[in-house]
Protein backbone atom coordinates (compact mmCIF):
# COMPACT_ATOMS: atom_id res chain seq x y z
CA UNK A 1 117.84 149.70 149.58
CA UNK A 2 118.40 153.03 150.88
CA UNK A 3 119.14 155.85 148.03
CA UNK A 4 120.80 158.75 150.01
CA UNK A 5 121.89 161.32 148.17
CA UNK A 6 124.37 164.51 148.69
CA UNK A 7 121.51 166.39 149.10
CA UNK A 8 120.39 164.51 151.82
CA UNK A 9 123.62 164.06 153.50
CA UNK A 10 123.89 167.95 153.42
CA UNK A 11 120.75 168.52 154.80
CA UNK A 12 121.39 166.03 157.70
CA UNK A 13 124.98 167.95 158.49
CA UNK A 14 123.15 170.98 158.76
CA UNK A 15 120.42 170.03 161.23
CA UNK A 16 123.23 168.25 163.05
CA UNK A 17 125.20 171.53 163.17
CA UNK A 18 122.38 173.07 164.62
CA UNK A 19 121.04 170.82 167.20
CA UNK A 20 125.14 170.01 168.60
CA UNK A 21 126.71 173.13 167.82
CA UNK A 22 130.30 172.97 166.68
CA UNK A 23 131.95 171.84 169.83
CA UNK A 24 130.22 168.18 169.76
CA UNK A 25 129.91 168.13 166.11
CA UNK A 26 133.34 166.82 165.63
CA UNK A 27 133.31 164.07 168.34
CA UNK A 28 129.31 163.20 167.23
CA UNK A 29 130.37 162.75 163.48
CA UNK A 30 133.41 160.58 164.81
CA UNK A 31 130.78 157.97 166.72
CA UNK A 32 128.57 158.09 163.96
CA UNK A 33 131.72 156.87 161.90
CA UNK A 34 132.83 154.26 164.12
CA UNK A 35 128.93 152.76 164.19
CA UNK A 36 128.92 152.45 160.35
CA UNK A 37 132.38 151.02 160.38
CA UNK A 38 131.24 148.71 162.56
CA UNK A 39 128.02 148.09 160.94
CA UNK A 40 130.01 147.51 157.05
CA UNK A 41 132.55 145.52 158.90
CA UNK A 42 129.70 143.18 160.53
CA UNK A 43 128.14 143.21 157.25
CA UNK A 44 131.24 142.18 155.40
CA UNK A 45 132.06 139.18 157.60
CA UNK A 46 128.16 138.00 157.68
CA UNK A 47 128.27 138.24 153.63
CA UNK A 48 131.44 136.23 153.60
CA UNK A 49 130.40 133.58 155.96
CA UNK A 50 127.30 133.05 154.15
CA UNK A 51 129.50 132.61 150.52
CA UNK A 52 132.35 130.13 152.12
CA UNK A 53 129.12 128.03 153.46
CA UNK A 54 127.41 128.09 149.82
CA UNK A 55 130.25 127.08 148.64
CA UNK A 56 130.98 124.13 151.03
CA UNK A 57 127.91 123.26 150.44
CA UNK A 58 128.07 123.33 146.57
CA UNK A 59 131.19 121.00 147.11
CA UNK A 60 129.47 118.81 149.05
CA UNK A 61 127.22 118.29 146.56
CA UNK A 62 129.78 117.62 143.98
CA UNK A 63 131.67 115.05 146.24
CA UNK A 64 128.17 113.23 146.50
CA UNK A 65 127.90 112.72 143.41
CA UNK A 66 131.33 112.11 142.16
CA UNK A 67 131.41 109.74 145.31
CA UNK A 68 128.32 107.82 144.66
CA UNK A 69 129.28 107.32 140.64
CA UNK A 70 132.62 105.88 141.47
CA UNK A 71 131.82 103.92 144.36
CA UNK A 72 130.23 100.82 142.14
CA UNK A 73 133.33 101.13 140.51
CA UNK A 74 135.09 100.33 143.59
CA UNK A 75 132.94 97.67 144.84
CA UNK A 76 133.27 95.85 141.04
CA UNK A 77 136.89 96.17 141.37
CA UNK A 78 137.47 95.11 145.13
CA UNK A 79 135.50 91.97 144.26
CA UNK A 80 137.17 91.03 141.34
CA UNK A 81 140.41 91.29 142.92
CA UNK A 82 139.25 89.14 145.76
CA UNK A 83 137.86 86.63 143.38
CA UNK A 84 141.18 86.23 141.70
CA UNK A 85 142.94 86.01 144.72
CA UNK A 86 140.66 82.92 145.59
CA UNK A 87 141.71 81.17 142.27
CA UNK A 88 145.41 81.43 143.43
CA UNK A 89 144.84 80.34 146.92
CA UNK A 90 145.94 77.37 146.54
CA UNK A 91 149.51 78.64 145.59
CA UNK A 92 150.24 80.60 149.15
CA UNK A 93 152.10 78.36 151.89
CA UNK A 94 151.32 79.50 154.85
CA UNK A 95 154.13 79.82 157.45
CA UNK A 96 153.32 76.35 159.58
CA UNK A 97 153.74 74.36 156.50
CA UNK A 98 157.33 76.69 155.89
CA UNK A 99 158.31 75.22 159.08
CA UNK A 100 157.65 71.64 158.67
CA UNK A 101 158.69 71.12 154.71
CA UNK A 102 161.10 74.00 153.99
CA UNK A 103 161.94 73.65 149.83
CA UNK A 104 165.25 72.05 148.73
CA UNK A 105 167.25 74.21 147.03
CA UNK A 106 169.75 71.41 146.08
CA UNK A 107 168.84 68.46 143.90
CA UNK A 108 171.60 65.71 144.89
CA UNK A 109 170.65 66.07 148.60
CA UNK A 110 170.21 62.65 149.83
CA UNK A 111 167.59 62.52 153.07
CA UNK A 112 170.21 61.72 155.72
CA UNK A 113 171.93 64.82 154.43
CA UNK A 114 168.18 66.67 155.20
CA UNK A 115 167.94 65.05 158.85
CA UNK A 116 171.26 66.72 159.62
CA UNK A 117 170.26 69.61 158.06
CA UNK A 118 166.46 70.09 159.53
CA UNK A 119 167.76 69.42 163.47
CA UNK A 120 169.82 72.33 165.05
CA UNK A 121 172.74 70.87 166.84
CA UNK A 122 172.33 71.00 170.88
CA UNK A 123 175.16 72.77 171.82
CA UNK A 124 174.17 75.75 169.61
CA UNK A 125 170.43 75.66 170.15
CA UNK A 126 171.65 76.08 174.26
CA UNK A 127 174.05 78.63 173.44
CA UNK A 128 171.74 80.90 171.43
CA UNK A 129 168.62 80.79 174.52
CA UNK A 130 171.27 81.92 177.59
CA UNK A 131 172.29 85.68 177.58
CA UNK A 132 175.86 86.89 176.30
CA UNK A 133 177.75 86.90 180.08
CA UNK A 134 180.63 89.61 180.13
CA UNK A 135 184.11 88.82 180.79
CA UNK A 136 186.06 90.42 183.33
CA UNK A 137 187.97 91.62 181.41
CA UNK A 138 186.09 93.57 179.19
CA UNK A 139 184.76 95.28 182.36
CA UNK A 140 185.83 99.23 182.69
């Protein structure tokens, strides 16, 4: 943009010296420094910002189209899967039907034997829906 050369830069320290004189030269040329720091430093973080956002951007892009490639893929798999889960359906007991038929794990069991084994007795079924009381004795 600008093409400053030494010449230049020794012609500007001159007129400088001139029009300050060498007391406020010193404190002058130390402003002067600060602005350009300032102004490099501003520059810096602007030209920074502006790469981190093209390349957000850029992977946004990528992540639209790797997304939208893959996501028939999905959709062909997800519905295949619940497809074969409808064929098998028919297999799954659902917890009701647990309840009322539970399977037989013995083959000699006769269906009195099952009656007696499908009804809780009563003094148990009471025992198990009142709270544990403490003893007295187990009191501190």
């Amino acid at each position: 943009m600008f093409d400053i050369g030494f010449v230049e830069l020794v012609i500007c320290s001159i007129i400088a010296l001139l029009v300050l004189g060498p007391e406020r030269l010193p404190a002058a040329a130390r402003a002067t420094g600060r602005w350009i720091g300032g102004a490099r430093r501003m520059v810096t973080q602007f030209t920074s910002e502006l790469d981190r956002q093209l390349k957000a951007e850029e992977l946004r892009e990528e992540l639209r189209k790797a997304g939208d490639v893959g996501l028939d893929d999905v959709q062909k798999t997800v519905s295949d899967a619940l497809s074969e889960a409808r064929r098998y359906e028919h297999m799954i007991v659902s917890d009701d039907d647990n309840k009322l038929a539970p399977p037989q794990t013995q083959a000699n069991v006769s269906p009195a034997d099952n009656n007696s084994q499908n009804q809780p007795e009563p003094e148990k079924a009471e025992a198990s829906s009142q709270p544990p009381q403490s003893s007295p004795e187990s009191r501190p």
